[in-house]
Protein backbone atom coordinates (compact mmCIF):
# COMPACT_ATOMS: atom_id res chain seq x y z
CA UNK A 1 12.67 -72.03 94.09
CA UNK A 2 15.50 -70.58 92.19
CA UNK A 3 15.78 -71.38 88.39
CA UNK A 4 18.91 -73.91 87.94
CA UNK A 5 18.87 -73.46 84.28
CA UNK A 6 18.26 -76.66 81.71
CA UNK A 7 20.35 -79.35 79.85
CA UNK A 8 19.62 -80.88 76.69
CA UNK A 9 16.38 -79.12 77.53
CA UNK A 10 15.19 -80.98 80.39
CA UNK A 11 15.08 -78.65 83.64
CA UNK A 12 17.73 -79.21 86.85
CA UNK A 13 15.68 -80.08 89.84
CA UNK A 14 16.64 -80.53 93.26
CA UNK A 15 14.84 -83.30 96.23
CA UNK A 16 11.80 -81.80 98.05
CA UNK A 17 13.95 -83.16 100.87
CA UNK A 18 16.58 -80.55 100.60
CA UNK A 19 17.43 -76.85 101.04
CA UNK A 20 17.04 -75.97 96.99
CA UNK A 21 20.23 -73.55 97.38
CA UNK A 22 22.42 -76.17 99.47
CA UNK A 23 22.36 -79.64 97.75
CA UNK A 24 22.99 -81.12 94.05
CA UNK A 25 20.40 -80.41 91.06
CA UNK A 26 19.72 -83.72 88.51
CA UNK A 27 18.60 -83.13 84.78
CA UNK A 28 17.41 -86.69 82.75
CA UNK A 29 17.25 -85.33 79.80
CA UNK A 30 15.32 -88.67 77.56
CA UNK A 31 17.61 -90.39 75.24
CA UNK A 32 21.00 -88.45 77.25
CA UNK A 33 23.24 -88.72 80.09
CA UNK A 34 22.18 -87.63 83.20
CA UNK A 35 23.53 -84.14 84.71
CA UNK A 36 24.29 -83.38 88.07
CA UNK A 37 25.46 -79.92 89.55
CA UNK A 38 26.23 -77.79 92.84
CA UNK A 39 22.89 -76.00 93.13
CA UNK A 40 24.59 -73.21 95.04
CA UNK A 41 26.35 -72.72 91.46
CA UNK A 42 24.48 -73.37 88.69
CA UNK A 43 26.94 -72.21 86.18
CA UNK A 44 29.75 -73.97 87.64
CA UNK A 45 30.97 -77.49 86.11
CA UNK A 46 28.44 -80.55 85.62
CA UNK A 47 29.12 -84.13 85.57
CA UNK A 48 27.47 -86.03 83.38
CA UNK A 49 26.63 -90.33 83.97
CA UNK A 50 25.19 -92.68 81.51
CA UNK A 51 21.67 -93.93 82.64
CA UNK A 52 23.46 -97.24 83.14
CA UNK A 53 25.42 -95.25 85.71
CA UNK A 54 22.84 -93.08 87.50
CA UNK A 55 20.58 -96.49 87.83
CA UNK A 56 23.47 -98.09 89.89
CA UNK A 57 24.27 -94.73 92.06
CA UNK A 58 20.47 -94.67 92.98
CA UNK A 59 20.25 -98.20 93.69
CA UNK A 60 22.93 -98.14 96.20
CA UNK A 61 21.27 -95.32 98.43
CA UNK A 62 19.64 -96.37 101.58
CA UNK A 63 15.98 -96.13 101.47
CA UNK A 64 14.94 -94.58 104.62
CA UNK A 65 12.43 -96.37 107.11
């Protein structure tokens, strides 16, 4: 698996459902936004969503059967 770097010191990991160079990376750093970025460019931008945030987006996904 290739090294995605860190933010705020927690490390960018990707699902165990995906291709780890062809999806998104997440960071949850505690007490700090969460970071997402392109895993096929780790040192590209990042977008960053308040916990409140992230909660929702994960709520809304489909669970699958």
């Amino acid at each position: 698996m290739k090294n995605l770097g860190t933010y705020r010191g927690a490390p960018f990991v990707t699902s165990s459902y995906s291709h780890p160079s062809e999806c998104v990376a997440v960071a949850r750093p505690a007490g700090a936004p969460v970071a997402v970025l392109d895993s096929k460019d780790p040192s590209g931008p990042r977008l960053e969503f308040t916990r409140k945030a992230w909660a929702a987006f994960l709520a809304d996904i489909p669970q699958s059967a």
